[in-house]
C-alpha atoms as a PDB file:
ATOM      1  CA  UNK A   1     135.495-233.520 -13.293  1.00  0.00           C
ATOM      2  CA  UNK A   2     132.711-231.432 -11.090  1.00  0.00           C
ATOM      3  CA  UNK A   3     133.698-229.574  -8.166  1.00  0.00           C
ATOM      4  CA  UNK A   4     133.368-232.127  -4.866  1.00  0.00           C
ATOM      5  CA  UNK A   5     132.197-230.157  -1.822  1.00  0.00           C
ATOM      6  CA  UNK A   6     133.721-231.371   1.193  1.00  0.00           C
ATOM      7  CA  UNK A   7     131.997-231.525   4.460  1.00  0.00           C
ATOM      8  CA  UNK A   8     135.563-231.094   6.378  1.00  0.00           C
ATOM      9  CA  UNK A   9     136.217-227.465   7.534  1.00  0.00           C
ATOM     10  CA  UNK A  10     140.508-228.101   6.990  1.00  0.00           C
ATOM     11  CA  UNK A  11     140.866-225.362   4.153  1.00  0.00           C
ATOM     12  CA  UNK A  12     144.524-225.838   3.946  1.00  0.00           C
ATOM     13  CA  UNK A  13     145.850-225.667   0.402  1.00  0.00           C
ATOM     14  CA  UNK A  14     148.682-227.487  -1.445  1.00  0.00           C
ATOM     15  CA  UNK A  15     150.049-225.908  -4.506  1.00  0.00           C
ATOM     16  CA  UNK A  16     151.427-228.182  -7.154  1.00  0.00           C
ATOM     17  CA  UNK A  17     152.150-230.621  -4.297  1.00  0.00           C
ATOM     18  CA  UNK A  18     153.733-228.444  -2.007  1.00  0.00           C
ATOM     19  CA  UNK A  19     151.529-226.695   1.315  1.00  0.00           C
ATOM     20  CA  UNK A  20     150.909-223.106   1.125  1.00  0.00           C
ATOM     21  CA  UNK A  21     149.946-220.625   4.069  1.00  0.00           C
ATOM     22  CA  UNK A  22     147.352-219.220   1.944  1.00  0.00           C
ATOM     23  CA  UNK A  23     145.927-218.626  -1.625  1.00  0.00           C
ATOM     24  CA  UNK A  24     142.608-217.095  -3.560  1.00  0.00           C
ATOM     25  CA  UNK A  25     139.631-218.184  -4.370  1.00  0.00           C
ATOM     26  CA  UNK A  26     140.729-218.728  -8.045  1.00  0.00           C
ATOM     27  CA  UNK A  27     143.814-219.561  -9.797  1.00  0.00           C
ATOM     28  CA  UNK A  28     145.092-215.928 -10.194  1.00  0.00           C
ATOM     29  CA  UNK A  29     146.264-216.800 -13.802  1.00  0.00           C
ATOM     30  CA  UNK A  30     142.268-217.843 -14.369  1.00  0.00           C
ATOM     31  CA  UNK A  31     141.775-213.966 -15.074  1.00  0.00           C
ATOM     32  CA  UNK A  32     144.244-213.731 -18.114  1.00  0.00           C
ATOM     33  CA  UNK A  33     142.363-216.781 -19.225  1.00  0.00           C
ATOM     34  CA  UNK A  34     139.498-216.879 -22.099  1.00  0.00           C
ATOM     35  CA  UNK A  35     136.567-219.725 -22.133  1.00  0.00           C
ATOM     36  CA  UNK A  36     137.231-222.351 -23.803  1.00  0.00           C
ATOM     37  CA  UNK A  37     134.422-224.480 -25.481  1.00  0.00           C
ATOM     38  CA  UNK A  38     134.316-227.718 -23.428  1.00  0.00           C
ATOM     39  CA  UNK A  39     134.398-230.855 -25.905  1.00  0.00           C
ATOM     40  CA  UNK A  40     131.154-233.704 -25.067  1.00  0.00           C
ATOM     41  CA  UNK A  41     131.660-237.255 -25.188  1.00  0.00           C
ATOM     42  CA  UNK A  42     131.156-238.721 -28.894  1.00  0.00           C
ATOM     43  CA  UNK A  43     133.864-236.159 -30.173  1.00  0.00           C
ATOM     44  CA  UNK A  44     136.981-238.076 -31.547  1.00  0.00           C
ATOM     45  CA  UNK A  45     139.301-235.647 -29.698  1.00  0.00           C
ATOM     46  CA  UNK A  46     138.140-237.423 -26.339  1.00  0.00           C
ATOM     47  CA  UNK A  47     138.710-240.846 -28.135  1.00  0.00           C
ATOM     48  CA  UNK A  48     142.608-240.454 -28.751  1.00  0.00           C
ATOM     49  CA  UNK A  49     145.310-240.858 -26.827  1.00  0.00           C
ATOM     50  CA  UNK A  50     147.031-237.196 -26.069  1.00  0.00           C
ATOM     51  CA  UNK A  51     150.492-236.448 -27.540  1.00  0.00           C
ATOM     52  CA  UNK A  52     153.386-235.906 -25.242  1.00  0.00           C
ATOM     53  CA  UNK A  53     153.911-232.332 -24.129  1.00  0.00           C
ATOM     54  CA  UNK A  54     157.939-231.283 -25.449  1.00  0.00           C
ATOM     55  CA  UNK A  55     157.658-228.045 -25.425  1.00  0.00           C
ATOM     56  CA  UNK A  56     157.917-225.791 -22.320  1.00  0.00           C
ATOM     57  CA  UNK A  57     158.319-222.393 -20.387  1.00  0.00           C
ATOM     58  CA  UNK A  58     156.537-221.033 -23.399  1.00  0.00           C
ATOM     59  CA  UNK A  59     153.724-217.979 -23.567  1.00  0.00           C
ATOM     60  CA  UNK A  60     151.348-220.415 -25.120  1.00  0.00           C
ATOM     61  CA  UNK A  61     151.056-223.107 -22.733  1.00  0.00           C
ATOM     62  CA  UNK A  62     151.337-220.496 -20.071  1.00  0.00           C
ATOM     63  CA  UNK A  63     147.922-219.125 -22.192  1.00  0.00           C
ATOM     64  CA  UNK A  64     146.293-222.245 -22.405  1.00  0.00           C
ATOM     65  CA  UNK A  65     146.772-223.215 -18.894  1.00  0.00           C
ATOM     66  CA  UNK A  66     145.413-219.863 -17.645  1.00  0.00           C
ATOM     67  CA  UNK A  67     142.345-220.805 -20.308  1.00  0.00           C
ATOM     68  CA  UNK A  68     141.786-224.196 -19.185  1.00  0.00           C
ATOM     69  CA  UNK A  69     141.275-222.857 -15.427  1.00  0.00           C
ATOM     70  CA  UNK A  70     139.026-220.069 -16.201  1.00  0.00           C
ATOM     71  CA  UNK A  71     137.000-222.573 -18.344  1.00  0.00           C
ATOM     72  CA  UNK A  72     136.986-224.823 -15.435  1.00  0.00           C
ATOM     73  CA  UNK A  73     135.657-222.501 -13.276  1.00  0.00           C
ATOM     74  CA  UNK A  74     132.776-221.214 -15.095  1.00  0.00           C
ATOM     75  CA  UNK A  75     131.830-224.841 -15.498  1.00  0.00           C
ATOM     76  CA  UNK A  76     131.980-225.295 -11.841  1.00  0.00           C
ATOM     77  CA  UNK A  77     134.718-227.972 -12.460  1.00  0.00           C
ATOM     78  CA  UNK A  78     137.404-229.653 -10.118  1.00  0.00           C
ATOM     79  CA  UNK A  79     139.578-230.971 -13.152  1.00  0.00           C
ATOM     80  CA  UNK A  80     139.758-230.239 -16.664  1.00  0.00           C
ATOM     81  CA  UNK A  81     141.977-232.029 -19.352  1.00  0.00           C
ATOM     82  CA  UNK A  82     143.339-230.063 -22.819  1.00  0.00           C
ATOM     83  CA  UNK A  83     141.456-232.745 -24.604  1.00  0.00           C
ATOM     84  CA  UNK A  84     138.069-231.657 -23.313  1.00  0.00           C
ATOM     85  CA  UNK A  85     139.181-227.671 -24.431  1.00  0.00           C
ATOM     86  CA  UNK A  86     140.064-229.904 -28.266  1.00  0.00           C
ATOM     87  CA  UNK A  87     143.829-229.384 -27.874  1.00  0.00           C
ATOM     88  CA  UNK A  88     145.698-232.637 -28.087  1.00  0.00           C
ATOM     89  CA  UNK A  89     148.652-232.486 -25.371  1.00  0.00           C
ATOM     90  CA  UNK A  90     148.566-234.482 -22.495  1.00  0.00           C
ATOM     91  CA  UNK A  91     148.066-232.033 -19.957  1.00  0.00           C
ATOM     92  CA  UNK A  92     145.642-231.487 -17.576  1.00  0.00           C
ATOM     93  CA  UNK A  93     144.793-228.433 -14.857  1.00  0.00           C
ATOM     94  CA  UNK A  94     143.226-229.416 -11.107  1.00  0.00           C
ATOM     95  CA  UNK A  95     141.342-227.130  -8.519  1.00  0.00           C
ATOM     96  CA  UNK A  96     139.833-229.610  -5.997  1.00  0.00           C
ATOM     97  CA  UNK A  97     139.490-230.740  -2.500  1.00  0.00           C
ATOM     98  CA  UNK A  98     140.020-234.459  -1.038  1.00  0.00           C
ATOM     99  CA  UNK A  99     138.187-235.860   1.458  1.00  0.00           C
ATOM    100  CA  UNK A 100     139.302-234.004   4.792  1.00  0.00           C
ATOM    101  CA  UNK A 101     138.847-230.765   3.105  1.00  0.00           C
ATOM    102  CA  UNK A 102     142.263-229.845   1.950  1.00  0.00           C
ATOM    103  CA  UNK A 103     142.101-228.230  -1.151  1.00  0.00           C
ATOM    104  CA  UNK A 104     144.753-228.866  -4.082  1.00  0.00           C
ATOM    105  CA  UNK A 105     145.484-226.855  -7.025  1.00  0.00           C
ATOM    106  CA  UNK A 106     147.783-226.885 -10.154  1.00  0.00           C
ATOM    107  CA  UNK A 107     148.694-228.628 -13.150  1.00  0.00           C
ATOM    108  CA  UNK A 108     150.789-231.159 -14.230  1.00  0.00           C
ATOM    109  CA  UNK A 109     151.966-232.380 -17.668  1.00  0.00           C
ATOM    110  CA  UNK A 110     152.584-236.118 -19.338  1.00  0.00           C
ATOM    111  CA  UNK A 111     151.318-237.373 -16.257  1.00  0.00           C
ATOM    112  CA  UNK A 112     151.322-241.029 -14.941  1.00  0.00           C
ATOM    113  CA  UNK A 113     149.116-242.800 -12.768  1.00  0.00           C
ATOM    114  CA  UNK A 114     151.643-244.825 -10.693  1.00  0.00           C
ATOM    115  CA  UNK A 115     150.851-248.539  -9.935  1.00  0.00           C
ATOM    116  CA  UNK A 116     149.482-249.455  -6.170  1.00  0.00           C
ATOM    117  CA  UNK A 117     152.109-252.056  -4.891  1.00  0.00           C
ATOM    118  CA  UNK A 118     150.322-255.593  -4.549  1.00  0.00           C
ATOM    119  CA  UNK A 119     148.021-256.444  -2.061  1.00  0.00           C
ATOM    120  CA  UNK A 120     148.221-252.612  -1.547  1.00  0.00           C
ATOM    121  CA  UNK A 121     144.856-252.042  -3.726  1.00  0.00           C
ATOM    122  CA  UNK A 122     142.019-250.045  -1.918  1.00  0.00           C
ATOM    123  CA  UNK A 123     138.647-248.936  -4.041  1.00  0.00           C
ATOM    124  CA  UNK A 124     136.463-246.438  -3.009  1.00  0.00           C
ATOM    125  CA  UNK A 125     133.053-246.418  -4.871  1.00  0.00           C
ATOM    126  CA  UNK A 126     131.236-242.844  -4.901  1.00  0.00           C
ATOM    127  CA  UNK A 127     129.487-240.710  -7.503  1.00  0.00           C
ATOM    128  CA  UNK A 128     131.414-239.678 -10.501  1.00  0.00           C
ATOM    129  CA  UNK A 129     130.622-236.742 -13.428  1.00  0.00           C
ATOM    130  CA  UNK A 130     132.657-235.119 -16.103  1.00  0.00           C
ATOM    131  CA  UNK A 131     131.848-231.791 -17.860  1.00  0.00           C
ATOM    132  CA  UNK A 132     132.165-233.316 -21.080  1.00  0.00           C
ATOM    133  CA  UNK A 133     129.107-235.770 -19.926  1.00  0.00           C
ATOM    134  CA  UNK A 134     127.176-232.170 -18.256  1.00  0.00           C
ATOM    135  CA  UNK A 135     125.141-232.724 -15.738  1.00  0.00           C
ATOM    136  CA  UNK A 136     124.608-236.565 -14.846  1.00  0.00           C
ATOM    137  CA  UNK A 137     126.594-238.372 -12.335  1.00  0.00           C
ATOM    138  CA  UNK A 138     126.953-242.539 -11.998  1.00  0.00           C
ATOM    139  CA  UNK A 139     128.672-244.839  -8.730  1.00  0.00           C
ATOM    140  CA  UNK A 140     132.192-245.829  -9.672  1.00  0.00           C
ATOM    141  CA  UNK A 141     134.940-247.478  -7.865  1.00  0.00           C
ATOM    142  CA  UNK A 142     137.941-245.555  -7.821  1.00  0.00           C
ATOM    143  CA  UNK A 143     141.470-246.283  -6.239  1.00  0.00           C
ATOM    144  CA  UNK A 144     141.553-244.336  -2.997  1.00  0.00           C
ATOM    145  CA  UNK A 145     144.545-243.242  -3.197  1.00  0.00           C
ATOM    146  CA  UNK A 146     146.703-241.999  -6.310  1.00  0.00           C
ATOM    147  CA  UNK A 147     149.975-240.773  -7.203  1.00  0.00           C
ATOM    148  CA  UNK A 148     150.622-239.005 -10.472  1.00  0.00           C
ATOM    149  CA  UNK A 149     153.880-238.155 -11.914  1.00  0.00           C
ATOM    150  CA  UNK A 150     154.934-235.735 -14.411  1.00  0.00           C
ATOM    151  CA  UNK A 151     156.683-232.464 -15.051  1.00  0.00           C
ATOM    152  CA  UNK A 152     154.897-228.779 -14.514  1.00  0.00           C
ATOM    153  CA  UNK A 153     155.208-226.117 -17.465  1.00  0.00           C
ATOM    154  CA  UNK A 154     158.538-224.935 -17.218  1.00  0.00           C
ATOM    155  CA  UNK A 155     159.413-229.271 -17.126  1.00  0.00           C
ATOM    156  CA  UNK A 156     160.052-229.619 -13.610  1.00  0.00           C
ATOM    157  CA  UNK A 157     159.711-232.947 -12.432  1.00  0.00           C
ATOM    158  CA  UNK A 158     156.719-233.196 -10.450  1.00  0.00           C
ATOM    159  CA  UNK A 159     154.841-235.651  -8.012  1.00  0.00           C
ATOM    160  CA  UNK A 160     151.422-235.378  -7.293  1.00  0.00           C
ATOM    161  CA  UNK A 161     149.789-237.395  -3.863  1.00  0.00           C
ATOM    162  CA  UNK A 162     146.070-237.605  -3.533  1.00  0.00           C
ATOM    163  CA  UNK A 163     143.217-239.345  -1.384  1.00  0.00           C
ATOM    164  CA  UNK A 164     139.689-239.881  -1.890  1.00  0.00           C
ATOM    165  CA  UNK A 165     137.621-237.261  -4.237  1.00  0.00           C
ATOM    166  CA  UNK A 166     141.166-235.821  -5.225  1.00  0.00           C
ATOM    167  CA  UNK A 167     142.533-238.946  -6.150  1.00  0.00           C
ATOM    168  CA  UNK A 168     139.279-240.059  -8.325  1.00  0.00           C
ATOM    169  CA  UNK A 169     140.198-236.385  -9.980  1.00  0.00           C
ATOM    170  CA  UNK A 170     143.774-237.316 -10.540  1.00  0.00           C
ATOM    171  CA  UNK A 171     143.185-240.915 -12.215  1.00  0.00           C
ATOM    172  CA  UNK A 172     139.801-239.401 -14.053  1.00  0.00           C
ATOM    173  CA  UNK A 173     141.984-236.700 -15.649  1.00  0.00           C
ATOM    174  CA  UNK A 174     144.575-238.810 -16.550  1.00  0.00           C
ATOM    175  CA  UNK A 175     142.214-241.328 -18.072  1.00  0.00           C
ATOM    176  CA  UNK A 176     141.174-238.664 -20.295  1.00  0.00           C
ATOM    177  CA  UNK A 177     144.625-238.295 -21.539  1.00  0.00           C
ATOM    178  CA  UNK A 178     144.182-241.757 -22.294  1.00  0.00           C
ATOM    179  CA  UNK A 179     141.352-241.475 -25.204  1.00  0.00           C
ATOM    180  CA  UNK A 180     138.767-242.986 -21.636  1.00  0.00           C
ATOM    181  CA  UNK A 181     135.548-241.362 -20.371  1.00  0.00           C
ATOM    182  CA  UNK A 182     134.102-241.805 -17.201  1.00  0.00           C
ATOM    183  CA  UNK A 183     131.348-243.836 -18.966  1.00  0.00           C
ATOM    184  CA  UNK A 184     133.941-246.423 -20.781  1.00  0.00           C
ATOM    185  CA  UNK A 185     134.067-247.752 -17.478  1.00  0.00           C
ATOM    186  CA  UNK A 186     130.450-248.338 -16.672  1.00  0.00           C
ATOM    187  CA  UNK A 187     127.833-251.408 -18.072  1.00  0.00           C
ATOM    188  CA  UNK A 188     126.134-250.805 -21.388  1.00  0.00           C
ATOM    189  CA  UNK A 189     122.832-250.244 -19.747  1.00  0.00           C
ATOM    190  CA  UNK A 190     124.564-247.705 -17.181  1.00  0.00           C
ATOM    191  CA  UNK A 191     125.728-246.013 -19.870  1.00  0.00           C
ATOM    192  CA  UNK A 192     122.507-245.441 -22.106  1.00  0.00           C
ATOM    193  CA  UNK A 193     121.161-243.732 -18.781  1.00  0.00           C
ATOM    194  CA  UNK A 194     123.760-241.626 -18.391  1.00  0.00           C
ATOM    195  CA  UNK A 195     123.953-240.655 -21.741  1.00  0.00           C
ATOM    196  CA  UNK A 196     119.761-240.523 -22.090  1.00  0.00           C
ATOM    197  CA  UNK A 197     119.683-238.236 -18.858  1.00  0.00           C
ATOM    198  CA  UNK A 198     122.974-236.198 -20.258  1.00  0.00           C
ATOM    199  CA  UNK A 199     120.623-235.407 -23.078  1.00  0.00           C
ATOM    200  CA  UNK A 200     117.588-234.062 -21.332  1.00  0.00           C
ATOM    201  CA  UNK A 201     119.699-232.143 -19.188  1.00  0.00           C
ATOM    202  CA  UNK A 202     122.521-230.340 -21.392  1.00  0.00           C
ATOM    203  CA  UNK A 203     120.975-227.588 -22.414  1.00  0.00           C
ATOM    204  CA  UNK A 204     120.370-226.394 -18.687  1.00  0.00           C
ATOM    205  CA  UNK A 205     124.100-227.236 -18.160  1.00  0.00           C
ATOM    206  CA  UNK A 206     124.756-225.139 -21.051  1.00  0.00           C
ATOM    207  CA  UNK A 207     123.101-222.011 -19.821  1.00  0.00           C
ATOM    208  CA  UNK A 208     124.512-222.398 -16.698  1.00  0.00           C
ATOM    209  CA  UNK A 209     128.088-222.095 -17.476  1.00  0.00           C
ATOM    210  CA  UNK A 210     127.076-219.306 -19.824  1.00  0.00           C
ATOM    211  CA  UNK A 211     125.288-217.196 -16.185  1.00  0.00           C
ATOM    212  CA  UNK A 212     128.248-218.106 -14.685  1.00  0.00           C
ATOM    213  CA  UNK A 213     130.612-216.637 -17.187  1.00  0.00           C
ATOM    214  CA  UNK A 214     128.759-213.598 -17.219  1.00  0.00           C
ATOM    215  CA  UNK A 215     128.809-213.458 -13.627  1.00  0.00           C
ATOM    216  CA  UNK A 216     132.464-214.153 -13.664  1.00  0.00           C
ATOM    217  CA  UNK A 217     133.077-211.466 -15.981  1.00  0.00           C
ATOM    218  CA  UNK A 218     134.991-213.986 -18.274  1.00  0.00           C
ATOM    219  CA  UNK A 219     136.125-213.363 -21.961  1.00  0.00           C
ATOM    220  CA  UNK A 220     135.344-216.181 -24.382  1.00  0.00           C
ATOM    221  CA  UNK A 221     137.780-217.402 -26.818  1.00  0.00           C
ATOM    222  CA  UNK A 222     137.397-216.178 -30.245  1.00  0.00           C
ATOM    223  CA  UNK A 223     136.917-220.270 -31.244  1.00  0.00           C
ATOM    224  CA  UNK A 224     134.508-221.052 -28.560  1.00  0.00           C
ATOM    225  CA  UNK A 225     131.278-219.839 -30.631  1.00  0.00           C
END
């Protein structure tokens, strides 16, 4: 999911749910992390449904969460699942602001979109990308507001509220979980445009998430290429 830029000056952060009184400009365990090649829409990784995460508190996942956010970064991302780094595990990692400018960051495993109540159903239609569709965007009707369960990496249990651009990041991250692109959820016709303009523009995408890494000073992963 690409990085929303509010037009709300609130810059208070909430940390895996919770408010904070302050925190950096990057997920501090982003610089442990290594870039991670970002999977594009065709592979069968993004086609599957993710396994269950039942393992926790361990140095990998610790790892691959620090990964997944310095990959998101350099790719100017809001939201990046494990599928889209090819590592099956439903998990996914969020740095992203909603609406009025509040800015939410974390991760959350085997999450689970929970169900509006009837009659309770509000859609908001705005722009919507991916990073593993770089660099188009397409109108898409998301639920304005979501709630996402799960448990963090040490298997807390853990509730996660969002509105607006945040909530389209929550429900688009979890769809990927799901074996669902952005695109599965668009016409035919909408889709061939997307994917025709994807083409023409992915190798600009490309070498801009490689300036940025540079820039970044990040450390690619041995597997990336």
């Amino acid at each position: 999911m690409p990085e929303h830029h509010s037009h709300a000056i609130d810059r208070r952060v909430r940390l895996q749910g919770q408010p904070v009184d302050s925190y950096p400009e990057r997920a501090p365990g982003a610089a442990r992390g290594r870039v991670l090649r970002i999977t594009v829409t065709g592979e069968e990784i993004l086609r599957r449904t993710c396994r269950p995460a039942v393992d926790f508190g361990t140095p990998e996942l610790s790892q691959l969460i620090d990964d997944m956010f310095i990959t998101m970064y350099v790719a100017e991302g809001a939201g990046l699942a494990a599928n889209q780094v090819d590592v099956d595990l439903r998990l996914f990692v969020f740095d992203c602001l909603d609406d009025d400018g509040v800015r939410h960051v974390g991760h959350i495993l085997n999450p689970v979109v929970q169900t509006p109540a009837p009659g309770s159903r509000s859609l908001l239609e705005a722009a919507e990308g991916c990073l593993s569709v770089p660099g188009p965007h397409h109108e898409l009707p998301r639920e304005e507001r979501a709630v996402v369960t799960g448990v963090d990496k040490d298997g807390q249990p853990l509730t996660i509220d969002g509105t607006g651009y945040f909530a389209r990041c929550l429900v688009h991250e979890t769809d990927h979980l799901n074996g669902m692109v952005y695109l599965d959820r668009l016409s035919k016709r909408q889709r061939r445009a997307v994917l025709q303009e994807m083409e023409e523009v992915m190798p600009s995408v490309f070498e801009r998430r490689r300036t940025r890494a540079q820039a970044l000073g990040a450390v690619s992963h041995p597997a990336a290429g």
